[in-house]
PDB file of N, CA and C in Angstrom:
ATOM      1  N   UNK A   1     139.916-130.712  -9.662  1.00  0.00           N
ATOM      2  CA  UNK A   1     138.709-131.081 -10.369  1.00  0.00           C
ATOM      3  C   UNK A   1     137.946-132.098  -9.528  1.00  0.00           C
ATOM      4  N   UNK A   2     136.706-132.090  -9.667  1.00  0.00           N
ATOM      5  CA  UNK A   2     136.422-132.659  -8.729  1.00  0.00           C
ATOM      6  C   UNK A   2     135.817-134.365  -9.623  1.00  0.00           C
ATOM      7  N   UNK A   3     135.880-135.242  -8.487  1.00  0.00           N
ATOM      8  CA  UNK A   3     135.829-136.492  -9.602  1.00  0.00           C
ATOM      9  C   UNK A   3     134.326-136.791  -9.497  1.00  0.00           C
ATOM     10  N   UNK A   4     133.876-137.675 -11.050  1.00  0.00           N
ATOM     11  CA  UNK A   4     133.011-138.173 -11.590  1.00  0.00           C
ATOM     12  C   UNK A   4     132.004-138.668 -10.639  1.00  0.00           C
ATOM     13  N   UNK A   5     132.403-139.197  -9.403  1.00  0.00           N
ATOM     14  CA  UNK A   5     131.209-140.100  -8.551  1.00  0.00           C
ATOM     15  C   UNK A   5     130.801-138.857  -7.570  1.00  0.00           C
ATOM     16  N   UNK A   6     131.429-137.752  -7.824  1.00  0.00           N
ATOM     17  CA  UNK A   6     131.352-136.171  -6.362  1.00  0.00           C
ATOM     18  C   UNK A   6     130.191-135.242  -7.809  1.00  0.00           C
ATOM     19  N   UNK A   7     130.047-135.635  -8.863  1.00  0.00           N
ATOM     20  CA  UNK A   7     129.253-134.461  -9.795  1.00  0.00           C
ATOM     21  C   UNK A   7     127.940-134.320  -9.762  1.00  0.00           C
ATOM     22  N   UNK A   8     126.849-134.106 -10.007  1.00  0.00           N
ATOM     23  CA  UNK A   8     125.925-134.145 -10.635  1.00  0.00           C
ATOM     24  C   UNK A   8     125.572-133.785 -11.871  1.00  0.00           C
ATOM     25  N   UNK A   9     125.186-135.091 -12.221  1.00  0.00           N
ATOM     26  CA  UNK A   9     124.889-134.823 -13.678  1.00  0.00           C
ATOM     27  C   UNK A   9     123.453-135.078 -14.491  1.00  0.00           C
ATOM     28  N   UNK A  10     122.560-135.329 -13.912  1.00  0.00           N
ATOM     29  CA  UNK A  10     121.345-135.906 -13.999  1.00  0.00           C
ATOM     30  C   UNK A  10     120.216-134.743 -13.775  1.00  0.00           C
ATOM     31  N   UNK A  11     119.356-134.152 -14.717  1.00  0.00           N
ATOM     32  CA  UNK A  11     118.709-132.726 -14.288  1.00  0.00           C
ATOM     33  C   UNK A  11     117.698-133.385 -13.271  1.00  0.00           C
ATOM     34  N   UNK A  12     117.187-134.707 -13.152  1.00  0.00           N
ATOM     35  CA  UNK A  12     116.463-135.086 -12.108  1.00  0.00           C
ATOM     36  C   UNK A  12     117.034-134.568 -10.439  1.00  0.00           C
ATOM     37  N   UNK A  13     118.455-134.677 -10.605  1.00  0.00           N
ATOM     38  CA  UNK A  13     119.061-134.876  -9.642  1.00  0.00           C
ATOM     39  C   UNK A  13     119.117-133.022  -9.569  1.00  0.00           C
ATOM     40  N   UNK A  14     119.475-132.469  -9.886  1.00  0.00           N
ATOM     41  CA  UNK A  14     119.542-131.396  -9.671  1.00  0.00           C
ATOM     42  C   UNK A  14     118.293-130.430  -9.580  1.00  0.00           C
ATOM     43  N   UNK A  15     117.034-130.868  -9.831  1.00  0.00           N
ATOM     44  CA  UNK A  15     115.087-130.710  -9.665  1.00  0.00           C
ATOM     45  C   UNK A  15     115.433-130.847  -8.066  1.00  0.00           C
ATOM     46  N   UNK A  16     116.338-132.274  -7.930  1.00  0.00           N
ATOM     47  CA  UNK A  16     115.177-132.964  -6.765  1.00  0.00           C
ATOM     48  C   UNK A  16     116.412-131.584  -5.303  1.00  0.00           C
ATOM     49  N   UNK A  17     117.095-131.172  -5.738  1.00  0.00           N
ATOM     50  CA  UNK A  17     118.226-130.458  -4.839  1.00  0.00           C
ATOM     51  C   UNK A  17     117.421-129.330  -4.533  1.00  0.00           C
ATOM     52  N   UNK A  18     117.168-128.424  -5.978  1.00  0.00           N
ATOM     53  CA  UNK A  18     116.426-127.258  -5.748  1.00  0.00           C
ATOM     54  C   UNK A  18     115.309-127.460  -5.428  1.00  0.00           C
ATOM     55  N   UNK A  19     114.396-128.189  -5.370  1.00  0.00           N
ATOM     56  CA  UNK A  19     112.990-128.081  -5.178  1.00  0.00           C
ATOM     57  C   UNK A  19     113.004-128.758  -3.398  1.00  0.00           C
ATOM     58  N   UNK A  20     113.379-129.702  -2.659  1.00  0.00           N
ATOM     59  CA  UNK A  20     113.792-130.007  -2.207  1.00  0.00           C
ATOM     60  C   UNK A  20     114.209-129.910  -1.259  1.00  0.00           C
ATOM     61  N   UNK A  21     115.769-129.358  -1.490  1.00  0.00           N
ATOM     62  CA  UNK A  21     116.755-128.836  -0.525  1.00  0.00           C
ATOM     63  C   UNK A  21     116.884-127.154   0.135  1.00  0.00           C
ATOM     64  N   UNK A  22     117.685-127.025   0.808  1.00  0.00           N
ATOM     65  CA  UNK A  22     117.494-125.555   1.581  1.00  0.00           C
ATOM     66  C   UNK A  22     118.589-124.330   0.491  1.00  0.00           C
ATOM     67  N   UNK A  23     117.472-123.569   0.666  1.00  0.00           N
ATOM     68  CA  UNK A  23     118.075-122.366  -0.770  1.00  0.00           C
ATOM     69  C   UNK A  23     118.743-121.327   0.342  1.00  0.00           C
ATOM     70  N   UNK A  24     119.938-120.967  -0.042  1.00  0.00           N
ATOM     71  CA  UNK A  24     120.818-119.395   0.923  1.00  0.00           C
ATOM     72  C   UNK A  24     121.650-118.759  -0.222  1.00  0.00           C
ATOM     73  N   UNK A  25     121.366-117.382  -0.210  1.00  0.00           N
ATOM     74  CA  UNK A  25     122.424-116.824  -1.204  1.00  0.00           C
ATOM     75  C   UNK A  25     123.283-116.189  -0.647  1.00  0.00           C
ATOM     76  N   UNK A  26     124.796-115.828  -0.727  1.00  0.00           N
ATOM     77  CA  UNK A  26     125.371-114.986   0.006  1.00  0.00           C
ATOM     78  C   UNK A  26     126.805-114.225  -1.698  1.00  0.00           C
ATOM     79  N   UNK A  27     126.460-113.026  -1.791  1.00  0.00           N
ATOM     80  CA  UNK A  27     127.490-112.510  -2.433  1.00  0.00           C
ATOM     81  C   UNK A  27     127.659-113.237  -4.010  1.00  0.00           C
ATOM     82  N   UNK A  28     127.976-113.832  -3.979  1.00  0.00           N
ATOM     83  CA  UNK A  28     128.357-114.039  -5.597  1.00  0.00           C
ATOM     84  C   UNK A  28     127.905-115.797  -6.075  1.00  0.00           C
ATOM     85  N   UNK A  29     127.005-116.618  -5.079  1.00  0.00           N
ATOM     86  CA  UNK A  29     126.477-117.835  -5.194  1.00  0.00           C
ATOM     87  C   UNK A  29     125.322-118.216  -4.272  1.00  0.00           C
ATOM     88  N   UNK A  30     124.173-118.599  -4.937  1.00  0.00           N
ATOM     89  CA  UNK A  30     123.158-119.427  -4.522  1.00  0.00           C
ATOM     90  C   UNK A  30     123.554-120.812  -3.761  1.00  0.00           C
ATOM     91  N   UNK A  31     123.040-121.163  -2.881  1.00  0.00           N
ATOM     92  CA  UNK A  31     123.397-122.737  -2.483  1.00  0.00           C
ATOM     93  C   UNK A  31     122.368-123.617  -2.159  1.00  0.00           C
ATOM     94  N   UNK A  32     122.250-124.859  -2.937  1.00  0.00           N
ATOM     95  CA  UNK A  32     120.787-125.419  -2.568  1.00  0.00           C
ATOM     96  C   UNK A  32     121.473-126.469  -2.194  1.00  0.00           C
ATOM     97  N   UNK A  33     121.148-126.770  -1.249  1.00  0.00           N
ATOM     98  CA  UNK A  33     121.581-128.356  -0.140  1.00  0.00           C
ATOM     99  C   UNK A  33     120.088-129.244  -0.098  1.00  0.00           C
ATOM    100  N   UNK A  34     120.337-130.164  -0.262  1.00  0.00           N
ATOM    101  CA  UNK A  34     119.622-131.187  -0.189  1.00  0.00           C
ATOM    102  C   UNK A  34     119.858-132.758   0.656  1.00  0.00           C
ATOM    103  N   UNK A  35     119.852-133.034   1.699  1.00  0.00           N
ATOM    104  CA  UNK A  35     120.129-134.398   2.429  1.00  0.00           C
ATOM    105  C   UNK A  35     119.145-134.979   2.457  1.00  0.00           C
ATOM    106  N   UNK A  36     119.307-136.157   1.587  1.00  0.00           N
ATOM    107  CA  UNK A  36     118.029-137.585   1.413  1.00  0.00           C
ATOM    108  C   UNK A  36     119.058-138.356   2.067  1.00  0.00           C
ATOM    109  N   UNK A  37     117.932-139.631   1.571  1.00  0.00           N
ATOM    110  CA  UNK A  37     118.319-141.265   2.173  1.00  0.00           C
ATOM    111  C   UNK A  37     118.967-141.693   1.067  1.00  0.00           C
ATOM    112  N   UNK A  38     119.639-142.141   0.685  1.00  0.00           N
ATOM    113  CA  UNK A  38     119.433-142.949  -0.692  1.00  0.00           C
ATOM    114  C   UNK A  38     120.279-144.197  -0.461  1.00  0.00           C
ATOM    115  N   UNK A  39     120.102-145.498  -1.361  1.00  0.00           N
ATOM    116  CA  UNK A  39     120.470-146.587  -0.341  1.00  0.00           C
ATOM    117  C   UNK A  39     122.368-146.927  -0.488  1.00  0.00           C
ATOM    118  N   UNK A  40     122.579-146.306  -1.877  1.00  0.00           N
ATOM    119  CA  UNK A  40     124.070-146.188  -2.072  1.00  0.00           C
ATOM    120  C   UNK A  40     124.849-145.707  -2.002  1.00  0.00           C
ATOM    121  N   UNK A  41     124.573-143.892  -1.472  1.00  0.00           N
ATOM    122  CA  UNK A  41     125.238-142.922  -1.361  1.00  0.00           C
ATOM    123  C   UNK A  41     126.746-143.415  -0.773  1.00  0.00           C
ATOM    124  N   UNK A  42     127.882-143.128  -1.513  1.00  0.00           N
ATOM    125  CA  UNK A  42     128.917-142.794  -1.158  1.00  0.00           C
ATOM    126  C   UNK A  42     129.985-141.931  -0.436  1.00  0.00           C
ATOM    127  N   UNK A  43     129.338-140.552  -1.222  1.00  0.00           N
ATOM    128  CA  UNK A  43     129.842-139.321  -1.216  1.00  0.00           C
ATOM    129  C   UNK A  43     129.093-138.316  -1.547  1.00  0.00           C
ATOM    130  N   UNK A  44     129.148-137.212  -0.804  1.00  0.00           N
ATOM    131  CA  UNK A  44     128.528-135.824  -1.473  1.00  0.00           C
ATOM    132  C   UNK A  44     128.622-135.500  -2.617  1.00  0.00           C
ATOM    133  N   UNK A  45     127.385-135.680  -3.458  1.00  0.00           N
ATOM    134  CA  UNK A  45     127.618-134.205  -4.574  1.00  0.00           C
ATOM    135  C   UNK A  45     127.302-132.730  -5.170  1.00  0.00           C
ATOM    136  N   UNK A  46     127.920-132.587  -5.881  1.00  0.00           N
ATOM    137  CA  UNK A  46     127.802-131.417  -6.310  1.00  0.00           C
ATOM    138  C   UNK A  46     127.355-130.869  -7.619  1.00  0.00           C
ATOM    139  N   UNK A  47     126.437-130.128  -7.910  1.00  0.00           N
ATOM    140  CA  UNK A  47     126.333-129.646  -9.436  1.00  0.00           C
ATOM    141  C   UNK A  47     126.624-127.958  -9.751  1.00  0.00           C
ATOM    142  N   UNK A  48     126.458-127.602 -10.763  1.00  0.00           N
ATOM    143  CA  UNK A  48     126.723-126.158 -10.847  1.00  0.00           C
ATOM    144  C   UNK A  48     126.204-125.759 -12.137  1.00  0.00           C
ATOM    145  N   UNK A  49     125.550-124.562 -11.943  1.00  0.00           N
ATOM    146  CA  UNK A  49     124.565-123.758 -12.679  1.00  0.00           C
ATOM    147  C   UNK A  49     125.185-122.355 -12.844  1.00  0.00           C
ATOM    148  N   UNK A  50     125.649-122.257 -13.891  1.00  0.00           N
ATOM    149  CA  UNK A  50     125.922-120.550 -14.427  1.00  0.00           C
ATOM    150  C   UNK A  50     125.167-120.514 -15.739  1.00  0.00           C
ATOM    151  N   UNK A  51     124.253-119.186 -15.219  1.00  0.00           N
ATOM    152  CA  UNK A  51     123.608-119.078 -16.627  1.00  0.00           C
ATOM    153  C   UNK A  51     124.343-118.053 -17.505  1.00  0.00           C
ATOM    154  N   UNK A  52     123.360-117.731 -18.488  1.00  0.00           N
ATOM    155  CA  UNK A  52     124.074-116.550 -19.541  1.00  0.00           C
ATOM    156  C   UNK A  52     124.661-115.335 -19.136  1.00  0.00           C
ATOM    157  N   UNK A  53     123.497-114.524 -17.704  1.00  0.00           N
ATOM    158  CA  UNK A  53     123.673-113.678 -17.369  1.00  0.00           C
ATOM    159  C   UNK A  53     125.128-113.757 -16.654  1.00  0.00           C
ATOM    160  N   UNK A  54     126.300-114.653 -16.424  1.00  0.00           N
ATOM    161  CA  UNK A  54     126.995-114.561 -15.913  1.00  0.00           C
ATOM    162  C   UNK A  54     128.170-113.618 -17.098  1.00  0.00           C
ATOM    163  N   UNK A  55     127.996-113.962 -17.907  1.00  0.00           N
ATOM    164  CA  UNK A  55     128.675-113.219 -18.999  1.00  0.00           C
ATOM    165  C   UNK A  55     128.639-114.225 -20.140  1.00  0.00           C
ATOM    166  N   UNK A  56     129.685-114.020 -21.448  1.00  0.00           N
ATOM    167  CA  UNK A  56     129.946-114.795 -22.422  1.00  0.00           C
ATOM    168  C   UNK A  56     130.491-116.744 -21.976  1.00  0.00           C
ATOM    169  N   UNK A  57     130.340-117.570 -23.151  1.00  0.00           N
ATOM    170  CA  UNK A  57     131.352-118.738 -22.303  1.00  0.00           C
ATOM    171  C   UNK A  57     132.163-119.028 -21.843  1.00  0.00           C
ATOM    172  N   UNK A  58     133.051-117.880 -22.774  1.00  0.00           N
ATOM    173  CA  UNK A  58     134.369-118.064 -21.776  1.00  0.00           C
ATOM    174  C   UNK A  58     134.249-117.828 -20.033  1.00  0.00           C
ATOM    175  N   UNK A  59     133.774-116.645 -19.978  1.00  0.00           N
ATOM    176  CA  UNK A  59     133.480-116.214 -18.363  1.00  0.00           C
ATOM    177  C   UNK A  59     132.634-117.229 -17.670  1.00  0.00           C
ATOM    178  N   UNK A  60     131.473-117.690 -18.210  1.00  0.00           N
ATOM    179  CA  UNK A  60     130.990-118.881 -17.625  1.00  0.00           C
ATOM    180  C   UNK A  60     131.641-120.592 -17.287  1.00  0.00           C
ATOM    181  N   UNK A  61     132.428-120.799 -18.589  1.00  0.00           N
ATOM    182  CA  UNK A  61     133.452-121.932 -17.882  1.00  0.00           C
ATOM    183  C   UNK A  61     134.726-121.409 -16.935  1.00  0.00           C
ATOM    184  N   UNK A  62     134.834-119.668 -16.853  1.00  0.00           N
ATOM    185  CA  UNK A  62     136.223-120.053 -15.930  1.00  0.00           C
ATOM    186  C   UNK A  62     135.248-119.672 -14.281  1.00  0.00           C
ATOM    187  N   UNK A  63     134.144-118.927 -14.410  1.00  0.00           N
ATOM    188  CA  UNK A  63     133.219-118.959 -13.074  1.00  0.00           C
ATOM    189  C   UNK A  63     133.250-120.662 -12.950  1.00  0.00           C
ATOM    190  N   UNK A  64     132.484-121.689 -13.474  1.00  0.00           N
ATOM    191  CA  UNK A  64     132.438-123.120 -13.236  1.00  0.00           C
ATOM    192  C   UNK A  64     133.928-123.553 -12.662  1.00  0.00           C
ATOM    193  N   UNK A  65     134.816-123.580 -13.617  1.00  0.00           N
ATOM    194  CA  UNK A  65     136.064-124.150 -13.197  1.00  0.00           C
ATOM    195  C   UNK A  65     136.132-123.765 -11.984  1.00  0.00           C
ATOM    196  N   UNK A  66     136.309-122.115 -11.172  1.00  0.00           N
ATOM    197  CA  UNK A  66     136.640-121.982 -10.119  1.00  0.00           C
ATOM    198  C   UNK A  66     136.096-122.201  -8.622  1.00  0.00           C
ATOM    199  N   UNK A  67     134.256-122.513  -9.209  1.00  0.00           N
ATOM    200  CA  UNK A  67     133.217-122.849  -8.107  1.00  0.00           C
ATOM    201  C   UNK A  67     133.957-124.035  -8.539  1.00  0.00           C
ATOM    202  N   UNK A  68     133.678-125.349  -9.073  1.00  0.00           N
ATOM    203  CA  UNK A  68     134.489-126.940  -9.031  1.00  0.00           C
ATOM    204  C   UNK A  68     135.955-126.642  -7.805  1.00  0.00           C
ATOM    205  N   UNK A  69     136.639-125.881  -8.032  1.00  0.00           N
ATOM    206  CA  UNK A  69     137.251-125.839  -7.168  1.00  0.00           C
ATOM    207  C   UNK A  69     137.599-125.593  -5.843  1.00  0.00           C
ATOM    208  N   UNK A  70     136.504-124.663  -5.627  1.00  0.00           N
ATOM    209  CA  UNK A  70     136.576-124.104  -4.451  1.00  0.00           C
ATOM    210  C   UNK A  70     135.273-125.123  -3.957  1.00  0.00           C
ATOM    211  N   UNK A  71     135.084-125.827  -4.380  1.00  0.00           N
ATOM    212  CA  UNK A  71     134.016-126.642  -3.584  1.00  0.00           C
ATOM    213  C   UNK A  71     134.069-128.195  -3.062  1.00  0.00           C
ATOM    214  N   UNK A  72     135.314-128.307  -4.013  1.00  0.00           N
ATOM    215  CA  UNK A  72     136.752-129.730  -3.927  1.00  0.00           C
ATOM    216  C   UNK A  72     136.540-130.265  -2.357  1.00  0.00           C
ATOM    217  N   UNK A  73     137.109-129.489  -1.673  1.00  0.00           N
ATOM    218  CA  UNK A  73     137.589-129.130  -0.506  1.00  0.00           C
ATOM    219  C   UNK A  73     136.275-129.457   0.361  1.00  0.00           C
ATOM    220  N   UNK A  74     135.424-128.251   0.312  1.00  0.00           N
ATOM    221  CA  UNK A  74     134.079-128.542   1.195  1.00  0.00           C
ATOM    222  C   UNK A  74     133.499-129.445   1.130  1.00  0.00           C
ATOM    223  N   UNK A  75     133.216-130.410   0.404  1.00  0.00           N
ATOM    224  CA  UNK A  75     132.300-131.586  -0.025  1.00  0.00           C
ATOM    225  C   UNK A  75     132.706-132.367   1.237  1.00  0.00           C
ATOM    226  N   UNK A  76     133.910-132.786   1.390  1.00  0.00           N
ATOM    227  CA  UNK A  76     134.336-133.818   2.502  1.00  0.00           C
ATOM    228  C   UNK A  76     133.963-133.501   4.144  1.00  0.00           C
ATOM    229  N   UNK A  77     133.197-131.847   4.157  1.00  0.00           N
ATOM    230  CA  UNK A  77     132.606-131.488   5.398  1.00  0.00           C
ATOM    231  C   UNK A  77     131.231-132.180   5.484  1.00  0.00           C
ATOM    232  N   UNK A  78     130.427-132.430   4.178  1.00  0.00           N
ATOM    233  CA  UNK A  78     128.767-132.312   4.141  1.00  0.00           C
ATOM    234  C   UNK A  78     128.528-133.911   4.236  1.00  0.00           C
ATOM    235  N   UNK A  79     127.209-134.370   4.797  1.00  0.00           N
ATOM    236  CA  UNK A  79     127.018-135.859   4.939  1.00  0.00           C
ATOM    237  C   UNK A  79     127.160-136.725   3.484  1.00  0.00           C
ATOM    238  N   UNK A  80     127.208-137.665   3.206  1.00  0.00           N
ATOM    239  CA  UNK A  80     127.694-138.866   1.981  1.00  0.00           C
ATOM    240  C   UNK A  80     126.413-138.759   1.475  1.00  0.00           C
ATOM    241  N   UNK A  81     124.715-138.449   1.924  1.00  0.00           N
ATOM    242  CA  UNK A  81     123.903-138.516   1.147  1.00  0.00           C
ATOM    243  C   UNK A  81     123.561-136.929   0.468  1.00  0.00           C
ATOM    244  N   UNK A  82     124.753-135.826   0.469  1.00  0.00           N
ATOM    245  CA  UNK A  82     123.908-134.748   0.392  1.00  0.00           C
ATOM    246  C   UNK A  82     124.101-134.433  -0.937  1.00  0.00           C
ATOM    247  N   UNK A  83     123.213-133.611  -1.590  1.00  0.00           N
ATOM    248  CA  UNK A  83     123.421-132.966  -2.723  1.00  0.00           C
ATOM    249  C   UNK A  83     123.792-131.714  -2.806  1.00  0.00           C
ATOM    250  N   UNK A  84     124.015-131.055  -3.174  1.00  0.00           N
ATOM    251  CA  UNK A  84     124.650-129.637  -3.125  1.00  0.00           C
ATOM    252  C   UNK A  84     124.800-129.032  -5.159  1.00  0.00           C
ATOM    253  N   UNK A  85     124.068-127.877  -5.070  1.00  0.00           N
ATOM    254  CA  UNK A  85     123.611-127.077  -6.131  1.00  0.00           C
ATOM    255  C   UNK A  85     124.125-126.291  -5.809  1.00  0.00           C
ATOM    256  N   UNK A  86     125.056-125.510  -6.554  1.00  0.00           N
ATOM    257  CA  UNK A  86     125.657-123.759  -6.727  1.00  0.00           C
ATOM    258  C   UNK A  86     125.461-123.285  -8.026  1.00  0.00           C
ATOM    259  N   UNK A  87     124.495-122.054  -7.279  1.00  0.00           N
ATOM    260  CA  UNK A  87     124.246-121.296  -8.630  1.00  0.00           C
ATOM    261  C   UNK A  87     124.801-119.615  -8.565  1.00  0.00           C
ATOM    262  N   UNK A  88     125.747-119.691  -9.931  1.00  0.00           N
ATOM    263  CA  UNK A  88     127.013-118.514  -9.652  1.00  0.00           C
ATOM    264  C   UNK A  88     125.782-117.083  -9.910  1.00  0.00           C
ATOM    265  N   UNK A  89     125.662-115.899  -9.467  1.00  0.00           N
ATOM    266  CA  UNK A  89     125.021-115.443  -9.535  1.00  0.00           C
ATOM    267  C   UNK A  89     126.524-114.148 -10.371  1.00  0.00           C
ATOM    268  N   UNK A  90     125.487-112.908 -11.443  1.00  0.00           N
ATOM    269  CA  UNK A  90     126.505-112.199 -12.445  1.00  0.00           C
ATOM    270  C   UNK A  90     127.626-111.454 -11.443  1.00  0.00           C
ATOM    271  N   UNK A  91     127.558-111.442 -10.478  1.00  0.00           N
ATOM    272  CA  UNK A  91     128.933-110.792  -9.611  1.00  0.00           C
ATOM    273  C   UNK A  91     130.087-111.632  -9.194  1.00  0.00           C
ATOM    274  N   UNK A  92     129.805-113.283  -9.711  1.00  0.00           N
ATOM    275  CA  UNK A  92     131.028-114.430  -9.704  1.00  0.00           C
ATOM    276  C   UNK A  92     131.762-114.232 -10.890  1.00  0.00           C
ATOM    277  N   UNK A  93     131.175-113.380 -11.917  1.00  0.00           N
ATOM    278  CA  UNK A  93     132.438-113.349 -13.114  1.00  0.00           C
ATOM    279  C   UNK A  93     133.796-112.254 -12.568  1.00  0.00           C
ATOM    280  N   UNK A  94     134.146-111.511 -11.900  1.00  0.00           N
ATOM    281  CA  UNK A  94     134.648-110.723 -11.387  1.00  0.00           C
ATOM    282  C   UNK A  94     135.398-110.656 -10.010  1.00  0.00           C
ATOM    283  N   UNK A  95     134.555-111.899  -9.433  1.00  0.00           N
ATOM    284  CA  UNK A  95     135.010-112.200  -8.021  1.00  0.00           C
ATOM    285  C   UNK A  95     136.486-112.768  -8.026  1.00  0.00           C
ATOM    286  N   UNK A  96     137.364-112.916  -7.018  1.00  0.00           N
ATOM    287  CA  UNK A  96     138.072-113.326  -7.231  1.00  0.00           C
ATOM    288  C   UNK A  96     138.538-115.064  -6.137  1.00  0.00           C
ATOM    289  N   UNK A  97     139.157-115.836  -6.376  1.00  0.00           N
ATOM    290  CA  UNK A  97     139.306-117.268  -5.619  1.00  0.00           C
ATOM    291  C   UNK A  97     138.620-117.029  -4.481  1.00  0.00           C
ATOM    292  N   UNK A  98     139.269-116.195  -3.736  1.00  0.00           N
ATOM    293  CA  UNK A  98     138.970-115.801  -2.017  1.00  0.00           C
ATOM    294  C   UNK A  98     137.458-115.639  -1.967  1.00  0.00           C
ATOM    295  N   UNK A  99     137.210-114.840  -3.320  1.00  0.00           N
ATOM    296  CA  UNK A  99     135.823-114.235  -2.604  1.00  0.00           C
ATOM    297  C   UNK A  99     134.569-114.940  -3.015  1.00  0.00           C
ATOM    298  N   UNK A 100     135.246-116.124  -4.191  1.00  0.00           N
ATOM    299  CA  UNK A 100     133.634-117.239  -4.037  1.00  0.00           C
ATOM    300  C   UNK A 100     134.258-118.129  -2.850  1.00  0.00           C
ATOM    301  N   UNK A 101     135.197-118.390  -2.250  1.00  0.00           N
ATOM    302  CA  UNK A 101     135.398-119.327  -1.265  1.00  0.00           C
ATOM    303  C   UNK A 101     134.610-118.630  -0.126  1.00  0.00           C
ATOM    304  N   UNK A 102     135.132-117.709   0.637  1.00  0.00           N
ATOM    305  CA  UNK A 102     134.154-116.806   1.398  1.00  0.00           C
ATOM    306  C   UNK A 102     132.703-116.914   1.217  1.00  0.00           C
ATOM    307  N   UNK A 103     132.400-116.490  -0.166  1.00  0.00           N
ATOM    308  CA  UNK A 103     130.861-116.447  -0.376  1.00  0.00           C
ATOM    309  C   UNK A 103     130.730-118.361   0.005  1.00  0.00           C
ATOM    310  N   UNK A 104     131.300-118.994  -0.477  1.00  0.00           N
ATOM    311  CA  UNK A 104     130.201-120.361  -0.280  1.00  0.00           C
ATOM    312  C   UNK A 104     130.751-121.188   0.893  1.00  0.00           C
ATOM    313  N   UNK A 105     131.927-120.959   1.591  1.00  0.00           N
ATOM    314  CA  UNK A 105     131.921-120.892   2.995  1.00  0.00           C
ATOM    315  C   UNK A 105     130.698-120.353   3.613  1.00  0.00           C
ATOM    316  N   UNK A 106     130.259-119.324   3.528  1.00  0.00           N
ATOM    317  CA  UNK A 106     129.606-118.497   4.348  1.00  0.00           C
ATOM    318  C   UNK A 106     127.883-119.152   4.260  1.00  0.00           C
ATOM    319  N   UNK A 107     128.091-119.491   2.701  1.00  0.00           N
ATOM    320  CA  UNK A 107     126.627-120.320   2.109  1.00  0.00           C
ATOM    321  C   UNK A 107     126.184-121.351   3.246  1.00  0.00           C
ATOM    322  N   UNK A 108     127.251-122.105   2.966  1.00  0.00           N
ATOM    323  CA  UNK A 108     126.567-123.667   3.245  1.00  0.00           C
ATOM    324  C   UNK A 108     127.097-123.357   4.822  1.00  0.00           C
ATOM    325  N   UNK A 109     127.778-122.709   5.606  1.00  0.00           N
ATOM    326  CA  UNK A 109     126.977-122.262   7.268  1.00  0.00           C
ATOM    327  C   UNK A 109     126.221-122.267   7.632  1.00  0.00           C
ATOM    328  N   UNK A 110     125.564-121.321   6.669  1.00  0.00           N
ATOM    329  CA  UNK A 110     124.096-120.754   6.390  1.00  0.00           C
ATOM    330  C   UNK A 110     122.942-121.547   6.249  1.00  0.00           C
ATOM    331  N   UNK A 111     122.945-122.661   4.933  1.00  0.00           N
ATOM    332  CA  UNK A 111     122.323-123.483   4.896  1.00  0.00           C
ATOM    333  C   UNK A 111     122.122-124.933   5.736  1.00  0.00           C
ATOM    334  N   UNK A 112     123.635-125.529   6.510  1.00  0.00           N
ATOM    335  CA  UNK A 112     123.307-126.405   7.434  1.00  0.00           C
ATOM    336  C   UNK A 112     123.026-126.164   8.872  1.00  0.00           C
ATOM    337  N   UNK A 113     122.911-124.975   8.965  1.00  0.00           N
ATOM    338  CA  UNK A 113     121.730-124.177  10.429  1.00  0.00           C
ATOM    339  C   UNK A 113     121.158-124.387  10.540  1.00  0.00           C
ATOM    340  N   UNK A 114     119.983-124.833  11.645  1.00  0.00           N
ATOM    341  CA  UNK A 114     118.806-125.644  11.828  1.00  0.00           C
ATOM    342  C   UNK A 114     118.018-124.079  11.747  1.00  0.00           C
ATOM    343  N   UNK A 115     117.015-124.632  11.286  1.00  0.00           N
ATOM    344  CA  UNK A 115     115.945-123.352  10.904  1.00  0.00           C
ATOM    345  C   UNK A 115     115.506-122.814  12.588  1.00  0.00           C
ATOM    346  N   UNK A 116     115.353-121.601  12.288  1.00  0.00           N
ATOM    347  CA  UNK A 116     114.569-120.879  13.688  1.00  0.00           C
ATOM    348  C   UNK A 116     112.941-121.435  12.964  1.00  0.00           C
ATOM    349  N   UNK A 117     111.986-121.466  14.524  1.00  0.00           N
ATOM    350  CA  UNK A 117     110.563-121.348  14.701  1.00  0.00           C
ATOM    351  C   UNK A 117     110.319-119.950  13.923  1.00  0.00           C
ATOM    352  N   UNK A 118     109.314-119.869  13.629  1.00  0.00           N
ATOM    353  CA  UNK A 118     108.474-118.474  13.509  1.00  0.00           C
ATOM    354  C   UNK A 118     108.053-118.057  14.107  1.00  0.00           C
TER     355      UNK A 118
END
């Protein structure tokens, strides 16, 4: 589980990620990264977004539980000011451990790539 000072819990905070930060989808999760300044940052966090379409609640808290988990781990790769948004998209109710780890492995690659020119 991931602890209280690693969450996001503030919908400001999670505006300022998506609007903000760099959007990549890969397979069964959205990933919005966001790196500000901020003057206290500690640690990376994280929030998470499953909507209805993911299925009933049950399926939506055990999709959450298993993105919280599989994202435990990665946080300690990303800088202390970053924010990080995962949004389970309806093919995470079905997925299995490996394959949202894969998918958001593959995400946030994706997203801390320096952009190509046009």
């Amino acid at each position: 589980m991931l602890a209280a000072a690693q969450r996001l819990r503030r919908s400001t905070d999670f505006a300022a990620a998506i609007r903000g930060g760099r959007r990549v989808g890969r397979g069964t999760v959205v990933v919005h990264l966001f790196v500000h300044e901020p003057a206290q940052a500690t640690t990376a966090r994280a929030g998470f977004v499953v909507s209805k379409a993911v299925g009933n609640a049950v399926t939506r808290n055990r999709v959450r539980r298993r993105l919280r988990e599989v994202t435990r781990d990665r946080l300690a790769g990303l800088p202390a000011e970053a924010m990080l948004v995962v949004r389970a998209l309806p093919q995470a109710a079905s997925a299995t451990y490996d394959q949202l780890g894969a998918d958001l492995d593959a995400a946030l690659t994706a997203v801390r790539r320096p952009r190509r020119p046009r």
